[in-house]
N, C-alpha and C. Protein backbone atom coordinates (compact mmCIF):
# COMPACT_ATOMS: atom_id res chain seq x y z
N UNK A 1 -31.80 -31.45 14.27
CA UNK A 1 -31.54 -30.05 14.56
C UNK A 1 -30.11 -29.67 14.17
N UNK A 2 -29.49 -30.35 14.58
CA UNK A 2 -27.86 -30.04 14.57
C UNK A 2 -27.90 -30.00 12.70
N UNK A 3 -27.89 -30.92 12.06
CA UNK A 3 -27.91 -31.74 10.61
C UNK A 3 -28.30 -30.07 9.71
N UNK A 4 -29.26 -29.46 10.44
CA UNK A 4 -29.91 -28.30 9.97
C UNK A 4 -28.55 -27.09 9.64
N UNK A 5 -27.76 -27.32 10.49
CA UNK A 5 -26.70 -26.82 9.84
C UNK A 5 -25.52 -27.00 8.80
N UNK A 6 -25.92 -27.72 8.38
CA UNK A 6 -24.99 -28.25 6.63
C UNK A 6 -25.19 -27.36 5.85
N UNK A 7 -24.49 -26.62 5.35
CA UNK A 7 -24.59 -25.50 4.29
C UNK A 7 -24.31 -26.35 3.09
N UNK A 8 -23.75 -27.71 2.99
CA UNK A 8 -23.34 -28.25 1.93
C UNK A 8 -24.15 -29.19 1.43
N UNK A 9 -25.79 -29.30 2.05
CA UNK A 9 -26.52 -30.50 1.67
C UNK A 9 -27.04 -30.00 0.39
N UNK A 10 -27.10 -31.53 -0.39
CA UNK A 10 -27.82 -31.19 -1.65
C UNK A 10 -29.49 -31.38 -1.82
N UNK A 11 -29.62 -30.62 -2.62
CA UNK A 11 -31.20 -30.50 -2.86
C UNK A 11 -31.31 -31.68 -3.83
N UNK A 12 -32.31 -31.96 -3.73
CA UNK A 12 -33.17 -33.39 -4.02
C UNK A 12 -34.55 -33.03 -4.82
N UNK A 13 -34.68 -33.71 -6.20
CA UNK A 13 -35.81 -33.28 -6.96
C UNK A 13 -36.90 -33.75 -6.42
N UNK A 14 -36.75 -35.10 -5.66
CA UNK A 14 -37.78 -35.50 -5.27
C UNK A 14 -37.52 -36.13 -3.65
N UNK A 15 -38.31 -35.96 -2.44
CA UNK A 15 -37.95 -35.20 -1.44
C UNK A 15 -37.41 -36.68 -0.50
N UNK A 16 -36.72 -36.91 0.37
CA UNK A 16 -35.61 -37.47 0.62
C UNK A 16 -36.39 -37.44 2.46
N UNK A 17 -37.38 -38.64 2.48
CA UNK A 17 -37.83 -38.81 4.01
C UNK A 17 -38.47 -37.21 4.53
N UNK A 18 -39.24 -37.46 3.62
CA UNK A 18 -39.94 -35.77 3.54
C UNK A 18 -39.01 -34.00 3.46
N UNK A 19 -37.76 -34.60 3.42
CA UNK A 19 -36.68 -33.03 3.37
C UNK A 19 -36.71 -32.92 2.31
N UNK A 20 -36.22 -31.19 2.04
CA UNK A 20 -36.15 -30.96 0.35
C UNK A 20 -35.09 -31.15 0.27
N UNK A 21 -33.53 -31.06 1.57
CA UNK A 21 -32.21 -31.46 1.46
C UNK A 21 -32.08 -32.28 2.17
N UNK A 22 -30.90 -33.35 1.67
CA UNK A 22 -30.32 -34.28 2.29
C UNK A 22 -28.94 -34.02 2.99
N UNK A 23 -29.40 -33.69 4.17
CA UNK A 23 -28.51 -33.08 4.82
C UNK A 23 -27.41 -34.69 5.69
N UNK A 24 -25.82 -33.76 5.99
CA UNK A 24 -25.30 -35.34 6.91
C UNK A 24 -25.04 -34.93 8.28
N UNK A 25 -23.99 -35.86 9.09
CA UNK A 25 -23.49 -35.35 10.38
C UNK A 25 -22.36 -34.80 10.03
N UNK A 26 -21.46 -35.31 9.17
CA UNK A 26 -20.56 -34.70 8.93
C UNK A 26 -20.55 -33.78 7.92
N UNK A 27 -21.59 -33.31 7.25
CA UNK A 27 -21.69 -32.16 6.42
C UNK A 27 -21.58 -30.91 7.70
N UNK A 28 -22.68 -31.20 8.69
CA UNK A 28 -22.47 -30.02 9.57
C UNK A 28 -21.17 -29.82 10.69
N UNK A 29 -20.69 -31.06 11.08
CA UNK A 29 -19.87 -30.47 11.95
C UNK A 29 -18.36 -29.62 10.97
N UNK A 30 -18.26 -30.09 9.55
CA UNK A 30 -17.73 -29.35 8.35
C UNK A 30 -18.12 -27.94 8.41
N UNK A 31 -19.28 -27.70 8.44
CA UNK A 31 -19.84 -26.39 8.31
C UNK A 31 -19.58 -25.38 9.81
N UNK A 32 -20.18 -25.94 10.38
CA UNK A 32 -19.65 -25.50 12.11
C UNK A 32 -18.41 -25.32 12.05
N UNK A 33 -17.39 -25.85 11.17
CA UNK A 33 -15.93 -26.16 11.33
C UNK A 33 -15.82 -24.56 10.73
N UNK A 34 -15.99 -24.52 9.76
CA UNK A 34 -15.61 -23.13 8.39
C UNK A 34 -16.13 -22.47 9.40
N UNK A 35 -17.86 -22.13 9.96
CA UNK A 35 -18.21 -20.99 10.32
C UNK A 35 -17.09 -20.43 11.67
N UNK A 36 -16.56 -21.32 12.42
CA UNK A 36 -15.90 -21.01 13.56
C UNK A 36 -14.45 -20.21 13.32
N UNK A 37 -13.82 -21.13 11.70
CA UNK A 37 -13.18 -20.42 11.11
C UNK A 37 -13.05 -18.93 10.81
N UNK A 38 -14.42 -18.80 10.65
CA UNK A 38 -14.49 -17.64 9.19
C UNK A 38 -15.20 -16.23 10.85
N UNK A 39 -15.64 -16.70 11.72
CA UNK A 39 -15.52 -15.99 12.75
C UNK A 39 -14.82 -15.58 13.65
N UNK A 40 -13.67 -16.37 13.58
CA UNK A 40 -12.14 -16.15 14.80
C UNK A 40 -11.41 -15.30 13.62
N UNK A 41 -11.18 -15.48 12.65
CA UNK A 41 -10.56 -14.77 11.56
C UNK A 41 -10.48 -13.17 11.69
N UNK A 42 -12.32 -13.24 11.30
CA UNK A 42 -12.67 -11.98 11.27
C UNK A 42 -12.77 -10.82 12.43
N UNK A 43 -12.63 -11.57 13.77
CA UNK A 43 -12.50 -11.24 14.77
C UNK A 43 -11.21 -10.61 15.05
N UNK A 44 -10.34 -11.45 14.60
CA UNK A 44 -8.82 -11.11 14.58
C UNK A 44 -8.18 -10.14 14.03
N UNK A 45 -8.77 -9.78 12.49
CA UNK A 45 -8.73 -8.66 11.80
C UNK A 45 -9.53 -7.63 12.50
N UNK A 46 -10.51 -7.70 12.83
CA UNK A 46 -11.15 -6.75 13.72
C UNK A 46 -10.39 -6.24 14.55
N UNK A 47 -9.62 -6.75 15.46
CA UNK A 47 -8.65 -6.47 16.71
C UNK A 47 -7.40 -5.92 16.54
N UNK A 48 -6.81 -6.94 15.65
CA UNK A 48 -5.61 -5.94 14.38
C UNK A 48 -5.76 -4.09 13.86
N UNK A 49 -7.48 -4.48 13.11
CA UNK A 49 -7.87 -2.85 12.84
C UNK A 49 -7.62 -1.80 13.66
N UNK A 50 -8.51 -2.35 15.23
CA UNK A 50 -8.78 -1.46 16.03
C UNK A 50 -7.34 -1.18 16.98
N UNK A 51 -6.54 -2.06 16.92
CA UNK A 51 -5.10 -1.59 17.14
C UNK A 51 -4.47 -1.16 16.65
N UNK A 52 -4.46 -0.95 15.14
CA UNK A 52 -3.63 -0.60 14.23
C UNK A 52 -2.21 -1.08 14.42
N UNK A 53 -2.61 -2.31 14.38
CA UNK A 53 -1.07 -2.99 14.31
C UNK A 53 -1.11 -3.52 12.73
N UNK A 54 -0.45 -2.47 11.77
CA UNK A 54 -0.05 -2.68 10.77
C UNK A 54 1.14 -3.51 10.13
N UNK A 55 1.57 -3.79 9.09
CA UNK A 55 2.73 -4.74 8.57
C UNK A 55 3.37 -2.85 8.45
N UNK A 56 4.51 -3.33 9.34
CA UNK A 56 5.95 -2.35 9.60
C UNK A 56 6.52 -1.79 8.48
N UNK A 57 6.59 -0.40 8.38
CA UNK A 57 7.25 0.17 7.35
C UNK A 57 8.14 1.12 7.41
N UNK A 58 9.27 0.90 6.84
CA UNK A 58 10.28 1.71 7.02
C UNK A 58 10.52 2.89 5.76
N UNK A 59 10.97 3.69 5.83
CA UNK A 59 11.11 4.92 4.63
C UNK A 59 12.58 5.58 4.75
N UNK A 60 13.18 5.74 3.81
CA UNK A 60 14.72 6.29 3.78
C UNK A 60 14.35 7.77 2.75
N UNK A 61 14.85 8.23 2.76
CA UNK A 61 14.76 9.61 1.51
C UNK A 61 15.72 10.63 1.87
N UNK A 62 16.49 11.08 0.78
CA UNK A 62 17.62 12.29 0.65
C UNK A 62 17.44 12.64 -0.55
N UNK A 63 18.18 14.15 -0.72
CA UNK A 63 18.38 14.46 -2.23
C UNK A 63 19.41 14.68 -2.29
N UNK A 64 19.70 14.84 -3.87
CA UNK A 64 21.03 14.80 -4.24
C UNK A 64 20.52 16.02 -5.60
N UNK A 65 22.10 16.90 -5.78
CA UNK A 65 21.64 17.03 -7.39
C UNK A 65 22.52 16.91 -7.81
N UNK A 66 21.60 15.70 -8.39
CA UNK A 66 22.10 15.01 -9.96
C UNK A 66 22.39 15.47 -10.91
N UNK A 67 22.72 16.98 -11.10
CA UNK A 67 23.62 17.76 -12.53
C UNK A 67 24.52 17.92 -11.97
N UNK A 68 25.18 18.01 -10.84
CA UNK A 68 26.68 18.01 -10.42
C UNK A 68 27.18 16.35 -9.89
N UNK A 69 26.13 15.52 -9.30
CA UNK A 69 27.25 14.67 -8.48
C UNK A 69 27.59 12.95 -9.81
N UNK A 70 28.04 12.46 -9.77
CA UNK A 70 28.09 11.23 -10.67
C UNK A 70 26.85 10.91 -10.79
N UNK A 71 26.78 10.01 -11.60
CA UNK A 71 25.44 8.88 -11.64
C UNK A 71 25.00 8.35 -10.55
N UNK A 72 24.25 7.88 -10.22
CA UNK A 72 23.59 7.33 -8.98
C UNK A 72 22.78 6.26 -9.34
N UNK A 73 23.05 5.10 -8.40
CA UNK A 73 22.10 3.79 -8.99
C UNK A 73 21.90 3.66 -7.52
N UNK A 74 20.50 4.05 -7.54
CA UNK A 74 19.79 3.50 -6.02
C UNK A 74 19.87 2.10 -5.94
N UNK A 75 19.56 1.24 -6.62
CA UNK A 75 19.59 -0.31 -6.33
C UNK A 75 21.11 -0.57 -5.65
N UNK A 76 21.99 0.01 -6.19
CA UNK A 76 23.30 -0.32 -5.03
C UNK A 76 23.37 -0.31 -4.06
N UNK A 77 22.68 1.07 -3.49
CA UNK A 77 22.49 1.91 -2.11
C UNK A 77 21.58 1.11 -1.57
N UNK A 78 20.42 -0.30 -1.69
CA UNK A 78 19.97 -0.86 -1.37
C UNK A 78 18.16 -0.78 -1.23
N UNK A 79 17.89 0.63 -1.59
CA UNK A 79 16.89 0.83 -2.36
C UNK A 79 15.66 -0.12 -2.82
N UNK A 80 14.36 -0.55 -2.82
CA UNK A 80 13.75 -1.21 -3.45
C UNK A 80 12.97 -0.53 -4.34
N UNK A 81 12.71 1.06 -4.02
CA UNK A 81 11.82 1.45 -4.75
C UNK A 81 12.29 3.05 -5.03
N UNK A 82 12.18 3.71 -5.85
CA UNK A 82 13.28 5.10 -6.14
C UNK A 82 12.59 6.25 -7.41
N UNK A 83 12.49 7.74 -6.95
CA UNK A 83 11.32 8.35 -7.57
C UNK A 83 13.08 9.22 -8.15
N UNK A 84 12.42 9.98 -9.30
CA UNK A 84 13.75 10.62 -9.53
C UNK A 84 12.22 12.06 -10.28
N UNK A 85 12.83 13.17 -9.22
CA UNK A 85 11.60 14.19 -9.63
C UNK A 85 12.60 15.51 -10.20
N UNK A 86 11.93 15.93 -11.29
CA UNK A 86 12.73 17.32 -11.97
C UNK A 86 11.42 18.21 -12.44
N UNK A 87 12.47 19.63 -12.32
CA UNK A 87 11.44 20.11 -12.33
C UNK A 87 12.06 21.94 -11.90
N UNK A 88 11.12 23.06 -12.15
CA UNK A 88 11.72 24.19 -11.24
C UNK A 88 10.90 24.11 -10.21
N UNK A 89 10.01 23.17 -10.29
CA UNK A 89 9.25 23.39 -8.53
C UNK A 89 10.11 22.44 -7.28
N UNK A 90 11.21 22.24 -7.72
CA UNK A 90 11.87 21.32 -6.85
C UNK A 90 12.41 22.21 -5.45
């Protein structure tokens, strides 16, 4: 019964003590192992979702105009990521 849970047994062309797979003990408690895995996981993300406890994000933004003041190199200012928009709809 237990053995019945090996997701990893191989099939056999010709049948193996009457099974079509040759299933082990330690194929299943392997398998039991992943499924317990692959269910606490998903559980966890589940709980994460429904909390919305997201990876933390921070946002900085100002303007400047850039036809009067010097050059500007956001990467100095510490910046990782930097939009530079023109335009008369500004």
């Amino acid at each position: 019964m237990f053995k019945s849970l090996d997701l990893y047994g191989e099939n056999v062309t010709l049948h193996f003590k009457g099974q079509e797979k040759y299933t082990t003990l330690l194929g299943a408690v392997v398998s039991l192992f992943i499924l317990i895995l692959i269910i606490s996981y998903s559980f966890q993300q589940a709980v994460r979702f429904y909390q919305r406890a997201g990876p933390a994000m921070a946002t900085l933004s100002f303007a400047r105009d850039l036809n009067t003041d010097p050059g500007f190199d956001p990467f100095e200012s510490g910046f990782d990521f930097a939009l530079n928009l023109r335009g008369d709809w500004i």
